[in-house]
N, C-alpha and C. Protein backbone atom coordinates (compact mmCIF):
# COMPACT_ATOMS: atom_id res chain seq x y z
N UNK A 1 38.35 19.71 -33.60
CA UNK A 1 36.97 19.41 -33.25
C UNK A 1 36.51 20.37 -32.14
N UNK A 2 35.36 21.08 -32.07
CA UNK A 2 34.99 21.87 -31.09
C UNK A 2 33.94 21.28 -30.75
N UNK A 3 33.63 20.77 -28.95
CA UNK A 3 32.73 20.44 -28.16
C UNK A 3 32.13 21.46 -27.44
N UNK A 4 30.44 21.33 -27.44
CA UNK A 4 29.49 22.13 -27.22
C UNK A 4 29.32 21.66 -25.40
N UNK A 5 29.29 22.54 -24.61
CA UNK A 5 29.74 21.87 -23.27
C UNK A 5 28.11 21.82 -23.02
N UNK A 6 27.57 20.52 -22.85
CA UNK A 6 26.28 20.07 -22.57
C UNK A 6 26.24 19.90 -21.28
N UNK A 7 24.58 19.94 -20.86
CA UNK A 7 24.11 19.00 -19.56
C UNK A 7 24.39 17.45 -19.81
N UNK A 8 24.60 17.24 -20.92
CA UNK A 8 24.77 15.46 -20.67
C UNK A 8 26.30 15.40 -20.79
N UNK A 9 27.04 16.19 -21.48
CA UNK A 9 28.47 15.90 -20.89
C UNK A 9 28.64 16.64 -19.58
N UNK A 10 28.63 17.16 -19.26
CA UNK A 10 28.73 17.88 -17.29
C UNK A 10 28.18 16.44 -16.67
N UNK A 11 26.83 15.92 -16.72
CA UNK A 11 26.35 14.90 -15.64
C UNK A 11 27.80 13.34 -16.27
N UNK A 12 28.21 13.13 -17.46
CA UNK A 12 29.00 12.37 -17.28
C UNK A 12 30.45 12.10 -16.42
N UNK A 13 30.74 13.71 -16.36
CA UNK A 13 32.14 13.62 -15.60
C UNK A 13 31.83 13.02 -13.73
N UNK A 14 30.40 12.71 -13.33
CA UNK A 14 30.32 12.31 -12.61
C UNK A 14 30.49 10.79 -12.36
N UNK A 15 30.95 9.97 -13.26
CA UNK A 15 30.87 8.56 -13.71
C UNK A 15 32.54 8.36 -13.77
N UNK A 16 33.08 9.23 -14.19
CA UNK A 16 34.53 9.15 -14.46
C UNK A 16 35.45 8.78 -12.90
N UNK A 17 36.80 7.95 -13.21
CA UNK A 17 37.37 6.87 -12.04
C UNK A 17 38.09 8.39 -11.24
N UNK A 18 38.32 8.07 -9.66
CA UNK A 18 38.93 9.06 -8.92
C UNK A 18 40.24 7.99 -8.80
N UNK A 19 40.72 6.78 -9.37
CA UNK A 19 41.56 6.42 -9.53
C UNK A 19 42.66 6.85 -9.88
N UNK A 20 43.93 7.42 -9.01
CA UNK A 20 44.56 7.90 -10.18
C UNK A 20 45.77 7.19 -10.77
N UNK A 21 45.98 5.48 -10.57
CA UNK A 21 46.15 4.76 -11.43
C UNK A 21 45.56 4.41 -12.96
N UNK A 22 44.63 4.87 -12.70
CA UNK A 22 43.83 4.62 -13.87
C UNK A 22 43.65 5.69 -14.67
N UNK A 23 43.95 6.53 -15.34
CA UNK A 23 44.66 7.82 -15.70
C UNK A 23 43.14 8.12 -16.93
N UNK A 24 43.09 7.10 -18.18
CA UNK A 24 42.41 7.71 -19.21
C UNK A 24 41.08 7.32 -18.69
N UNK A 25 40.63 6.59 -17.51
CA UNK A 25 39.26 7.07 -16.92
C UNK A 25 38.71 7.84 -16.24
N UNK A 26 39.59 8.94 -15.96
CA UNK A 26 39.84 10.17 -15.40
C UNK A 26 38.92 11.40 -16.40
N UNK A 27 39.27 10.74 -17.31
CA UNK A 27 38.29 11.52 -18.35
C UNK A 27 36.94 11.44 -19.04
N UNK A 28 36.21 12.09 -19.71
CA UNK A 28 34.99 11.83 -20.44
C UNK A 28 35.76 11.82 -22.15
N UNK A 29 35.30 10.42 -22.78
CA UNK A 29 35.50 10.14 -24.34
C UNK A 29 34.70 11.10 -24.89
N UNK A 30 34.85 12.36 -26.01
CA UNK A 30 33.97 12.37 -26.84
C UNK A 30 34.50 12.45 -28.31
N UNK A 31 33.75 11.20 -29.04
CA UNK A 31 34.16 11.00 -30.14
C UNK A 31 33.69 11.88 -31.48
N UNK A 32 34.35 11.89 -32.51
CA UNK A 32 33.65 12.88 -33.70
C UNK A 32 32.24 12.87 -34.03
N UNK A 33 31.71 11.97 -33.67
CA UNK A 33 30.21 11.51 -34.15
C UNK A 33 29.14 12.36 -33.21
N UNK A 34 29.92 12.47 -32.45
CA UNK A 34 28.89 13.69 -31.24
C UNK A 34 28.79 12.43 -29.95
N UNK A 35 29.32 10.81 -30.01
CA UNK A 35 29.23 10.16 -28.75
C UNK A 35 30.20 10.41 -27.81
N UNK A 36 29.53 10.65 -26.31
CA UNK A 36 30.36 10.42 -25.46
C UNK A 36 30.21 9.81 -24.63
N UNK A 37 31.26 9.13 -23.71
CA UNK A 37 31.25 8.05 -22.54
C UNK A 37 32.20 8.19 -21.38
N UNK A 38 32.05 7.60 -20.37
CA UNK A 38 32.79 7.45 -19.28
C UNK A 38 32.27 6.82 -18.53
N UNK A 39 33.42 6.20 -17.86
CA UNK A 39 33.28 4.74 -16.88
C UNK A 39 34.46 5.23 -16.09
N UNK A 40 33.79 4.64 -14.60
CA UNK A 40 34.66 4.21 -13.55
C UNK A 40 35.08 2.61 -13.33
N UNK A 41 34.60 1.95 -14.69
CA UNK A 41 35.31 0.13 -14.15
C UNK A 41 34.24 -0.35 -13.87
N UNK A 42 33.29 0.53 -13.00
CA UNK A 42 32.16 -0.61 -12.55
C UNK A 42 30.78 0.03 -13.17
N UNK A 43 30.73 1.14 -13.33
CA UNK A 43 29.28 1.59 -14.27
C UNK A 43 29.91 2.74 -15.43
N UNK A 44 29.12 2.02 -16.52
CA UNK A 44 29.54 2.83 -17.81
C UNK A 44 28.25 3.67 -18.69
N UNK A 45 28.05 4.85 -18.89
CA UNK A 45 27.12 5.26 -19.58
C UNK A 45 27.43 5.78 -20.66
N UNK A 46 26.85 6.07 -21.84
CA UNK A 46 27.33 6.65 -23.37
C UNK A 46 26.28 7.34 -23.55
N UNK A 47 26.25 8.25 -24.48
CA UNK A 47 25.35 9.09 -25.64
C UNK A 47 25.36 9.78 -26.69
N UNK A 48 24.39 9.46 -27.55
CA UNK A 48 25.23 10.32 -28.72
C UNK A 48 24.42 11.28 -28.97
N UNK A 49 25.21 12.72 -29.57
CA UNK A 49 23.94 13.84 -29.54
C UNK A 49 24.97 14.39 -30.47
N UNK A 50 25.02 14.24 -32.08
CA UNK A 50 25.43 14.90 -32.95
C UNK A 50 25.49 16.36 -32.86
N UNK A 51 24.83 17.04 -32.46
CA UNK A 51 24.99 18.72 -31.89
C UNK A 51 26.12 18.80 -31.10
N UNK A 52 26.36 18.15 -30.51
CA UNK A 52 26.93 18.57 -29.27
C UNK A 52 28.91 18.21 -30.02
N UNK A 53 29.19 18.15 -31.45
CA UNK A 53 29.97 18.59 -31.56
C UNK A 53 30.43 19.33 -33.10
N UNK A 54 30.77 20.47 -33.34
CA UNK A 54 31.41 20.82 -34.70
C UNK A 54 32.22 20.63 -34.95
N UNK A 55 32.39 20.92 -36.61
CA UNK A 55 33.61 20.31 -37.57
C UNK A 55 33.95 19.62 -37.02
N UNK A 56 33.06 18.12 -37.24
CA UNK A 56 33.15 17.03 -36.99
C UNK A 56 34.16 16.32 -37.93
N UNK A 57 34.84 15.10 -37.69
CA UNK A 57 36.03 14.76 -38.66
C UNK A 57 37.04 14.84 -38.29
N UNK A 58 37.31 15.11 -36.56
CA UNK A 58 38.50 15.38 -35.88
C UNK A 58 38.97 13.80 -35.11
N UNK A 59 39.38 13.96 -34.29
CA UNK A 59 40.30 12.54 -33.16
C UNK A 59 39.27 12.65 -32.16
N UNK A 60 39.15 11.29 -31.37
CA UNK A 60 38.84 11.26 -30.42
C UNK A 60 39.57 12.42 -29.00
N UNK A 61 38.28 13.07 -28.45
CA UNK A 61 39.07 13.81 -27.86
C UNK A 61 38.97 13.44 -25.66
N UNK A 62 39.88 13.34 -25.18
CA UNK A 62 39.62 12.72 -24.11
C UNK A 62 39.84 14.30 -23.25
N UNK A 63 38.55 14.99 -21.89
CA UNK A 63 37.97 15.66 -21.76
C UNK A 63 38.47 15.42 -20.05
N UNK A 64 39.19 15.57 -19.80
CA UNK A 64 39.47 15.14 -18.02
C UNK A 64 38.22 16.49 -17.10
N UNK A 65 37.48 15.21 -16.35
CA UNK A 65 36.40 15.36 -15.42
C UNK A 65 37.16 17.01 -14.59
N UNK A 66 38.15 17.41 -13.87
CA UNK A 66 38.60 17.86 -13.47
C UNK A 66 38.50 19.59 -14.56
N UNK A 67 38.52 19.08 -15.66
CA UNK A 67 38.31 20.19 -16.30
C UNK A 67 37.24 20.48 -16.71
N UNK A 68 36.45 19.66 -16.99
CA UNK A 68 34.75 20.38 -16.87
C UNK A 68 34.42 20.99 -15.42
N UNK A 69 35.12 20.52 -14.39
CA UNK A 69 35.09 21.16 -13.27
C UNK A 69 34.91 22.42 -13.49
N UNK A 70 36.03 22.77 -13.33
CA UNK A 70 36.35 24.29 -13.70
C UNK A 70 35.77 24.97 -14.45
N UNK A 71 35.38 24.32 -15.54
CA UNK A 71 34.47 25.20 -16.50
C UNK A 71 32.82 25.38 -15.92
N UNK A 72 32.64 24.54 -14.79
CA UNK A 72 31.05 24.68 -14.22
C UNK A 72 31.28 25.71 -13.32
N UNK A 73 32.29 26.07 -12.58
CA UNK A 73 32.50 26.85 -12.01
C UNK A 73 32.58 28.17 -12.49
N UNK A 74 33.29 28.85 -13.81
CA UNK A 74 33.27 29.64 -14.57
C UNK A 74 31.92 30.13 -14.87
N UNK A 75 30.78 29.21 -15.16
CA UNK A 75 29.52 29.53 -15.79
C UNK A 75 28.67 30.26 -15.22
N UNK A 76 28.29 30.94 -15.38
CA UNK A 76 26.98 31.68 -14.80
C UNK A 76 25.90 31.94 -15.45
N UNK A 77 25.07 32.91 -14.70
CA UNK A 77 23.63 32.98 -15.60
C UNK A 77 23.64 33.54 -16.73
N UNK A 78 24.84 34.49 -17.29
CA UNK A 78 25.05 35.12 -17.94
C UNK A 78 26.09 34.20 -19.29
N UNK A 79 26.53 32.97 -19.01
CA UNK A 79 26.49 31.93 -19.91
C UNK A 79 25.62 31.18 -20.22
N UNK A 80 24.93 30.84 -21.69
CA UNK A 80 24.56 29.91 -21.79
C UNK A 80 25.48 28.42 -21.99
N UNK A 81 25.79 28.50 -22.55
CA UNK A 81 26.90 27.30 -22.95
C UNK A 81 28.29 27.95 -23.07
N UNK A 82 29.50 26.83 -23.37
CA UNK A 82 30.22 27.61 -23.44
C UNK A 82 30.96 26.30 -24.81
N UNK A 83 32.40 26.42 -24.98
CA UNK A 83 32.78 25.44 -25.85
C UNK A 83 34.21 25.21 -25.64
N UNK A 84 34.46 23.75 -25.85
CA UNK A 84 36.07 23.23 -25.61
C UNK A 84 36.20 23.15 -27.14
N UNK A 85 37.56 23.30 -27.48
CA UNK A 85 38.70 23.20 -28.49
C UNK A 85 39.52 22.59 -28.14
N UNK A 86 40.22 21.70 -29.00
CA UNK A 86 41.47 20.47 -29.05
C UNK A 86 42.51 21.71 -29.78
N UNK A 87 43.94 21.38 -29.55
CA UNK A 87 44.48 21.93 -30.17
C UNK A 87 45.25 20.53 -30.74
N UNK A 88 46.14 21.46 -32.13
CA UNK A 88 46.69 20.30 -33.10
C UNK A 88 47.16 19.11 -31.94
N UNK A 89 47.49 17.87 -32.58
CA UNK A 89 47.95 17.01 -31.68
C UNK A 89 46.86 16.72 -29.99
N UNK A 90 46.11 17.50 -29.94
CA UNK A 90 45.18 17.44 -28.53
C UNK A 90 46.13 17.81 -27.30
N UNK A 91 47.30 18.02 -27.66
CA UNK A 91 48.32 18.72 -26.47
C UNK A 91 47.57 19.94 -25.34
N UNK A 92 46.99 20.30 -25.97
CA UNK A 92 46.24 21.62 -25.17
C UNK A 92 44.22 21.43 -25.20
N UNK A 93 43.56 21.57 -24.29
CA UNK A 93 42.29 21.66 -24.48
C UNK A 93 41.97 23.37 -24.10
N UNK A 94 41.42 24.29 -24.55
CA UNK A 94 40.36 25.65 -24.25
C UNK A 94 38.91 25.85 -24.33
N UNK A 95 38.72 26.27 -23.51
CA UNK A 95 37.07 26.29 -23.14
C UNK A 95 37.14 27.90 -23.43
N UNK A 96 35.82 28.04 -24.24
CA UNK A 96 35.42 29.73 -23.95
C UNK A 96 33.85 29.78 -23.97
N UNK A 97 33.94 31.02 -23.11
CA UNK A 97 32.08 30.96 -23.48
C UNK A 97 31.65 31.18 -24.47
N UNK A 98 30.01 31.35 -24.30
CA UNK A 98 29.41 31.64 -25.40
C UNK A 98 29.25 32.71 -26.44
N UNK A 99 29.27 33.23 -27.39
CA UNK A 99 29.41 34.32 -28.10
C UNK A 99 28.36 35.87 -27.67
N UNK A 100 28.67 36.79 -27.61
CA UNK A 100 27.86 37.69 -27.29
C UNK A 100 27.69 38.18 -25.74
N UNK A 101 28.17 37.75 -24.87
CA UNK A 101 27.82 37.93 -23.64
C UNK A 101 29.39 38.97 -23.07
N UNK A 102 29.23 39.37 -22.22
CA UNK A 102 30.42 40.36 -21.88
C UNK A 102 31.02 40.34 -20.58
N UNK A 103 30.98 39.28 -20.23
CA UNK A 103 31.58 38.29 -18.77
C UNK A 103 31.68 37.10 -19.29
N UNK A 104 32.79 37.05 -20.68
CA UNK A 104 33.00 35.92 -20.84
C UNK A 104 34.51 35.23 -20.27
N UNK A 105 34.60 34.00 -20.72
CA UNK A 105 35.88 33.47 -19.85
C UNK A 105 36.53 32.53 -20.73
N UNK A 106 37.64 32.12 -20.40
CA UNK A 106 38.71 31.69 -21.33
C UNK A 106 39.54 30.74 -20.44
N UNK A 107 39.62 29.05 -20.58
CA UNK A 107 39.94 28.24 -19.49
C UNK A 107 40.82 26.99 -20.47
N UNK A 108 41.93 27.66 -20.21
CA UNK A 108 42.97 26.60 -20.94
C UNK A 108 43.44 25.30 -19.90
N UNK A 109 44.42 24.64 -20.31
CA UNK A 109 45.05 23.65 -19.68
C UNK A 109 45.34 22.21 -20.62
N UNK A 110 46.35 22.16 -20.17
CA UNK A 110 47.38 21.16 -20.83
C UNK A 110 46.47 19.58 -20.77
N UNK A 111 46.29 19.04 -21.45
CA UNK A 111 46.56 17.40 -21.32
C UNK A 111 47.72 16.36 -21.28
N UNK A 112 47.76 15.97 -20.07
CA UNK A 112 48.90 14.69 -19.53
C UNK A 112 49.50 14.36 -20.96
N UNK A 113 50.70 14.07 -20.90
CA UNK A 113 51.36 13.66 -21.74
C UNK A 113 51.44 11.90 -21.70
N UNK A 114 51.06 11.77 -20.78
CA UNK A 114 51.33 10.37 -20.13
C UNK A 114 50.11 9.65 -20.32
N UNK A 115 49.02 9.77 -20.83
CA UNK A 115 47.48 9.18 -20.55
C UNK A 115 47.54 8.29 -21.52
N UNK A 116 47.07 6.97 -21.00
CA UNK A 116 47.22 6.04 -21.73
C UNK A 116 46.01 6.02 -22.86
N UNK A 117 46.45 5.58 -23.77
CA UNK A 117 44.57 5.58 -24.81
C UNK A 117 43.43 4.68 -23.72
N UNK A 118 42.05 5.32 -23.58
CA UNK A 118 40.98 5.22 -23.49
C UNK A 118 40.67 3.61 -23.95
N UNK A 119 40.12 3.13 -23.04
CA UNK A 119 39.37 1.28 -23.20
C UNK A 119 38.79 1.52 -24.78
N UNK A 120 39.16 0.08 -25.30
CA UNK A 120 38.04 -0.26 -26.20
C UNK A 120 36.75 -0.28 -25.78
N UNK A 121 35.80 0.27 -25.14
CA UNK A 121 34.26 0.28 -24.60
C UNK A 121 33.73 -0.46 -25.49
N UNK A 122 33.50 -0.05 -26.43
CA UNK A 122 32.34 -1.15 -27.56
C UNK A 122 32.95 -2.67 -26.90
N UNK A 123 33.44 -2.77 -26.98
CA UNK A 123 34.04 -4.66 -26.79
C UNK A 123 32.72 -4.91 -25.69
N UNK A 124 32.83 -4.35 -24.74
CA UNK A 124 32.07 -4.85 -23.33
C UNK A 124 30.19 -5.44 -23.83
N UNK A 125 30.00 -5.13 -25.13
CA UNK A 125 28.66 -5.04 -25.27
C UNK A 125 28.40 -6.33 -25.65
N UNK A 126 28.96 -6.92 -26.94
CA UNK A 126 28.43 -7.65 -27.78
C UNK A 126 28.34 -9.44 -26.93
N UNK A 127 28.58 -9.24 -25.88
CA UNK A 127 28.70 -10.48 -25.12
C UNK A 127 27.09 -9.87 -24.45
N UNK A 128 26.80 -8.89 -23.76
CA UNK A 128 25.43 -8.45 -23.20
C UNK A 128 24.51 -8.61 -24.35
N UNK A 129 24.70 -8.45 -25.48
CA UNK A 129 23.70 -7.91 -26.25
C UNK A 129 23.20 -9.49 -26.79
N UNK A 130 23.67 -10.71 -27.04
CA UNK A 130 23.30 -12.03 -26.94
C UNK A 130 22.03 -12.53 -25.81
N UNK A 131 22.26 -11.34 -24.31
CA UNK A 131 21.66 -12.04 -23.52
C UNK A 131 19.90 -11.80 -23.58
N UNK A 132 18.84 -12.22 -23.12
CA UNK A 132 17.37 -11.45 -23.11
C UNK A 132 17.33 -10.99 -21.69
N UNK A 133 16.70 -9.26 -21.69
CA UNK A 133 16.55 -8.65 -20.32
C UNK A 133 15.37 -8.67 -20.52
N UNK A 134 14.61 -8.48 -19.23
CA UNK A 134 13.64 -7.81 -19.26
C UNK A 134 13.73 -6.69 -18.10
N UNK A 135 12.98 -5.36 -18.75
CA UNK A 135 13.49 -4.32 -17.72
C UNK A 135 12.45 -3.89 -16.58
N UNK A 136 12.74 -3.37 -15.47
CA UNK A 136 11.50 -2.66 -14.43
C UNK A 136 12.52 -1.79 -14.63
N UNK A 137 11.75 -0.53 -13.81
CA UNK A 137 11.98 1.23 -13.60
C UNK A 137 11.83 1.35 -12.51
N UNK A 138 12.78 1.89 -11.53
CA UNK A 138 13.03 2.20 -9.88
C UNK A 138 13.04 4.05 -10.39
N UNK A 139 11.97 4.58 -10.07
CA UNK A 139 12.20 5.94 -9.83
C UNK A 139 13.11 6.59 -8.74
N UNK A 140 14.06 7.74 -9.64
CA UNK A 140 15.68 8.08 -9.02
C UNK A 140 15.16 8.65 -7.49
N UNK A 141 13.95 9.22 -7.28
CA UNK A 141 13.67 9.83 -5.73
C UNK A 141 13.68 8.40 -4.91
N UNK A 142 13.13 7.13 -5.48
CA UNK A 142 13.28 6.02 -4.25
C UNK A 142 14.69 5.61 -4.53
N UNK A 143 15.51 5.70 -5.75
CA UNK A 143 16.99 5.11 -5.83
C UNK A 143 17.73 5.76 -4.47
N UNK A 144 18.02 7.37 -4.47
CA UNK A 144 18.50 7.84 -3.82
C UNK A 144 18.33 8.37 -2.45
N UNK A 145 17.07 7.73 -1.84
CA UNK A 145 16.68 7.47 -0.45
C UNK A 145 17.17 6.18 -0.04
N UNK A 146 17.43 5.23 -1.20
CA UNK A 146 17.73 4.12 -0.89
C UNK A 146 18.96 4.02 -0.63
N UNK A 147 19.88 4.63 -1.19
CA UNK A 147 21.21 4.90 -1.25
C UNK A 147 21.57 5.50 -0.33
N UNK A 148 20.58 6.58 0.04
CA UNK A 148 20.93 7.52 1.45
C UNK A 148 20.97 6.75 2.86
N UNK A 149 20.39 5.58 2.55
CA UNK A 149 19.98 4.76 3.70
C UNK A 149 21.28 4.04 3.75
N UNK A 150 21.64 3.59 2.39
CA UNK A 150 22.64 1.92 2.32
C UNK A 150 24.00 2.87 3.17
N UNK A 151 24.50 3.66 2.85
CA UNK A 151 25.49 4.76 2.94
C UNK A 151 25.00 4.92 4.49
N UNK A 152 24.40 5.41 5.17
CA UNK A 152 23.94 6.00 6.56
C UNK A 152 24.23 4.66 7.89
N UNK A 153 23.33 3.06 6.64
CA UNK A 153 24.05 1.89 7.37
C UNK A 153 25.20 1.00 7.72
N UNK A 154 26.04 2.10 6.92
CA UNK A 154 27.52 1.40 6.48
C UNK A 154 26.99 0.01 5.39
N UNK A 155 26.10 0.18 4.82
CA UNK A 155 26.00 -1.04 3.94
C UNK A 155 27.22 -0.99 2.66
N UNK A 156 27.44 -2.25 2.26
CA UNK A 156 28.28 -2.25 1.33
C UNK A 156 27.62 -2.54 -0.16
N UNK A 157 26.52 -3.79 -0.13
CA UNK A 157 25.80 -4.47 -1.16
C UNK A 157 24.34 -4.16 -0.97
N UNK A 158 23.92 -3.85 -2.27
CA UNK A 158 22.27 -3.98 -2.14
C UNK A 158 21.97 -4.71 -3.22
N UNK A 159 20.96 -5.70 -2.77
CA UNK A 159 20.52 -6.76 -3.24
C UNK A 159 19.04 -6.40 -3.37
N UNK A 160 18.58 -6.94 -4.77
CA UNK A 160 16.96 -6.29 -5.49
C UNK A 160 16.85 -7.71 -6.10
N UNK A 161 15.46 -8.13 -5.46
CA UNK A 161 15.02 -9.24 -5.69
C UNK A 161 13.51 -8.88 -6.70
N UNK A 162 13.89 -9.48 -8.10
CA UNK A 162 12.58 -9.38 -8.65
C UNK A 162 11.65 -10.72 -8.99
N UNK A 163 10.87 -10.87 -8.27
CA UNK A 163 9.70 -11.80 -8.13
C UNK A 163 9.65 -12.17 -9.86
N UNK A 164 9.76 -13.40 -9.77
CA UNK A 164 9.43 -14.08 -11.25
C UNK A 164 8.00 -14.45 -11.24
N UNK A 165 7.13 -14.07 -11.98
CA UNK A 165 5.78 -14.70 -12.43
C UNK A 165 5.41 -16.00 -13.14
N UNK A 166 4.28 -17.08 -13.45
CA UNK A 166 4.60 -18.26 -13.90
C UNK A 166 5.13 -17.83 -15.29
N UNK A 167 4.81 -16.97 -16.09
CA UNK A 167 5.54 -16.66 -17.30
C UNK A 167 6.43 -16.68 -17.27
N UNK A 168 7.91 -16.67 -16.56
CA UNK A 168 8.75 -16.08 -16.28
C UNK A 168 9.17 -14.95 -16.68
N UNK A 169 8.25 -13.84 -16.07
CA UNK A 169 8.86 -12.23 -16.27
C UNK A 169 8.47 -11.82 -14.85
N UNK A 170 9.73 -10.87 -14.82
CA UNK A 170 9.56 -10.43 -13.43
C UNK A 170 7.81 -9.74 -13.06
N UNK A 171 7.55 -10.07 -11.89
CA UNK A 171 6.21 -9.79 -11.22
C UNK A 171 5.72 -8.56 -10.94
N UNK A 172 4.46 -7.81 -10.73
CA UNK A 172 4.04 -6.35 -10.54
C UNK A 172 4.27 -6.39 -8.66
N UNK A 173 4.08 -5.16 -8.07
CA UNK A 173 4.46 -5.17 -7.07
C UNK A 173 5.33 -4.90 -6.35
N UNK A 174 5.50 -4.89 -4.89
CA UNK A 174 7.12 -4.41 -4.54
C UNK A 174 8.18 -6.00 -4.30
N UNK A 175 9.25 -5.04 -4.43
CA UNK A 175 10.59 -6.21 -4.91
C UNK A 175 11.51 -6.08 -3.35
N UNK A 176 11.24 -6.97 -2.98
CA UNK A 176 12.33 -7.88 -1.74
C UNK A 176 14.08 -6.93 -1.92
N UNK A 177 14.51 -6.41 -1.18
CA UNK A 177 15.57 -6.04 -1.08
C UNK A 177 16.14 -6.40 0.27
N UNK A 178 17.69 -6.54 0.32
CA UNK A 178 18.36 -6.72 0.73
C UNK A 178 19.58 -6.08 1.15
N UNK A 179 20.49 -5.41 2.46
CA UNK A 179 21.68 -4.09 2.43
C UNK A 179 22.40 -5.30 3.24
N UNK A 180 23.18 -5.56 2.65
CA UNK A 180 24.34 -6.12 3.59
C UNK A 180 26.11 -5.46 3.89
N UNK A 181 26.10 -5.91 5.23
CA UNK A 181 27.91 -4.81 5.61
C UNK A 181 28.62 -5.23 6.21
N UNK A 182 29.21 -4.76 6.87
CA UNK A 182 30.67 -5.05 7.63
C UNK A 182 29.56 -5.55 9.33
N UNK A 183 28.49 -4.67 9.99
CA UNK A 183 28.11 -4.81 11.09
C UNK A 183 26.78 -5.16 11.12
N UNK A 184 25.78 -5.00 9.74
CA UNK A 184 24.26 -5.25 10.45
C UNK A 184 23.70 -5.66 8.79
N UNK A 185 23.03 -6.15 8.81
CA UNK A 185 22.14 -6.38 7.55
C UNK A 185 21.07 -6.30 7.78
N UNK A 186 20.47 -5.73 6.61
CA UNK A 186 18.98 -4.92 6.27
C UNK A 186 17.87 -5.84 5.66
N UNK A 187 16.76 -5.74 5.72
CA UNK A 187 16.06 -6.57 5.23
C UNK A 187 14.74 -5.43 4.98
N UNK A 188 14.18 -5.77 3.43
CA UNK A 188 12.71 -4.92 3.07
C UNK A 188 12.52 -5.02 1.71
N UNK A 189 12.46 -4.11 1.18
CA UNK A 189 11.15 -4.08 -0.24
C UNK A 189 11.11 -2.03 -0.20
N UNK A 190 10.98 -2.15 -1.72
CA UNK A 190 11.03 -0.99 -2.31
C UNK A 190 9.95 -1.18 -3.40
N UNK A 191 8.90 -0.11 -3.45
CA UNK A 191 8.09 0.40 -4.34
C UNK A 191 7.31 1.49 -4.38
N UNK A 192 6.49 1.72 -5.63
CA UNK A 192 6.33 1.01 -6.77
C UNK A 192 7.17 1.09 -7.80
N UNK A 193 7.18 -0.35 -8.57
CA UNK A 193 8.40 -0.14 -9.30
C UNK A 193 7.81 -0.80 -11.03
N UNK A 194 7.84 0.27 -11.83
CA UNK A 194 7.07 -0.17 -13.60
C UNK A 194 7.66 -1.50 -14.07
N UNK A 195 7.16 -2.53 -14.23
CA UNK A 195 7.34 -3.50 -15.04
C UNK A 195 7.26 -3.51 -16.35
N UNK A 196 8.36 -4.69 -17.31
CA UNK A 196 7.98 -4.15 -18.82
C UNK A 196 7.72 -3.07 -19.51
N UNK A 197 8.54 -2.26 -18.67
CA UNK A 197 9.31 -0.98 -19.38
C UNK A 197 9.39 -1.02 -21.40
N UNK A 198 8.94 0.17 -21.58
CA UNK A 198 9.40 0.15 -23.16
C UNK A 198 10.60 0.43 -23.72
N UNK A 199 11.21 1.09 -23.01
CA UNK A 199 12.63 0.94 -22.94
C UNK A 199 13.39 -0.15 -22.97
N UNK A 200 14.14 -0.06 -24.78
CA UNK A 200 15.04 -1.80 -24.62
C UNK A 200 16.32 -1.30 -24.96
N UNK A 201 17.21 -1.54 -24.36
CA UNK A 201 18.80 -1.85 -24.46
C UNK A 201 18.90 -1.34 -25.49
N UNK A 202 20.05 -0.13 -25.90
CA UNK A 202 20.33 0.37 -26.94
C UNK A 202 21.93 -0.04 -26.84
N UNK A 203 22.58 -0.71 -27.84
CA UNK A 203 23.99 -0.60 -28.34
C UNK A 203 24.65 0.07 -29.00
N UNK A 204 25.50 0.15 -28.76
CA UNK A 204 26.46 0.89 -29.63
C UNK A 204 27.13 0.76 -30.46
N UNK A 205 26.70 1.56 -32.06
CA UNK A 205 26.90 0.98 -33.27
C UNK A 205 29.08 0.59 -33.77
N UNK A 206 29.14 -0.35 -34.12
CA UNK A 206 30.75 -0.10 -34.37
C UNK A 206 30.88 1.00 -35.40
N UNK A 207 32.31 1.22 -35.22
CA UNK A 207 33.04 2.47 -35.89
C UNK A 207 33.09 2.19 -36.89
N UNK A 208 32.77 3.09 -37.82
CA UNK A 208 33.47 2.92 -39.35
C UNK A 208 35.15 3.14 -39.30
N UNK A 209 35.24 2.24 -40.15
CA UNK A 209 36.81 2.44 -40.08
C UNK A 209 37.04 3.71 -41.40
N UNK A 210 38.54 4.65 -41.20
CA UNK A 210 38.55 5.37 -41.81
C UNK A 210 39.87 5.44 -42.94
């Protein structure tokens, strides 16, 4: 199977566990179908982008964060993309760049012999997907001021309070927050924040068996 090294696989290896008990979350999943995922235990994201792999029909291939490293480092302006290869058995992963360019690069390295198979992920859904959400939208410039703050206060928890309306759906307006820590707790409100978002929960289809 050859993987097309994307912006959405690069931003996943940021999700992947620095655990290193935890060995196959160390990596980014990408499966034959073009989905990939990674979780640290406590936040999990997926996507599927059929491009993003050829001669499809291969094994799941597990992608250690540590080695897309390296390959972001390799890249320059003079790469556009570049591409990983499994070798037989997945014993070996190689990255090379893109075709045509003449500062290209060539980034091998072994995969652990020891890595345990990758979580069943699908399992985690079908218990969520029973439940009804309704969604609001926190734009990422107030997420990560917010974060810059929780982090700066030694906060540990942030707590987002969304105002229920008599309908019961969450309310327009700003939402009651809360930073609590080891020495001081925070008290305020963050906005504006979109209510009834069109965006609904997408799952993830089960595998065909083969």
């Amino acid at each position: 199977m050859k993987i097309k090294v994307t912006k959405a696989l690069m931003a996943l290896k940021h999700l992947t566990s620095d655990d290193g008990t935890r060995a196959a979350l160390q990596n980014v999943l990408v499966e034959p179908d073009g989905t990939a995922i990674a979780t640290d235990g406590h936040i999990m994201m997926w996507m599927t982008d059929p491009k993003m792999v050829e001669n499809a029909g291969g094994e799941d291939t597990l992608v250690p964060a540590s080695f897309l490293s390296r390959i972001l480092k390799a890249l320059s302006r003079d790469h556009i993309y570049s591409f990983i290869k499994a070798s037989p058995k997945r014993t070996k992963l190689t990255a090379t760049s893109d075709e045509g360019t003449d500062k290209g690069f060539r980034i091998s390295e072994d995969t652990p012999f020891l890595v345990p198979p990758y979580p069943a992920w699908r399992q985690v859904f079908p218990e969520a997907k029973d439940k009804d959400y309704q969604a609001f939208a926190v734009g990422v410039p107030v997420l990560k001021k917010l974060l810059k703050f929780a982090e700066a206060s030694k906060g540990m928890f942030i707590h987002i309070y969304a105002p229920i309306a008599e309908d019961r759906q969450p309310g327009t307006g700003l939402y009651p927050v809360t930073i609590t820590g080891l020495d001081q707790t925070f008290h305020g409100c963050i906005m504006p924040i979109q209510v009834n978002s069109d965006i609904e929960p997408v799952w993830p289809k089960k595998r065909k068996k083969s």
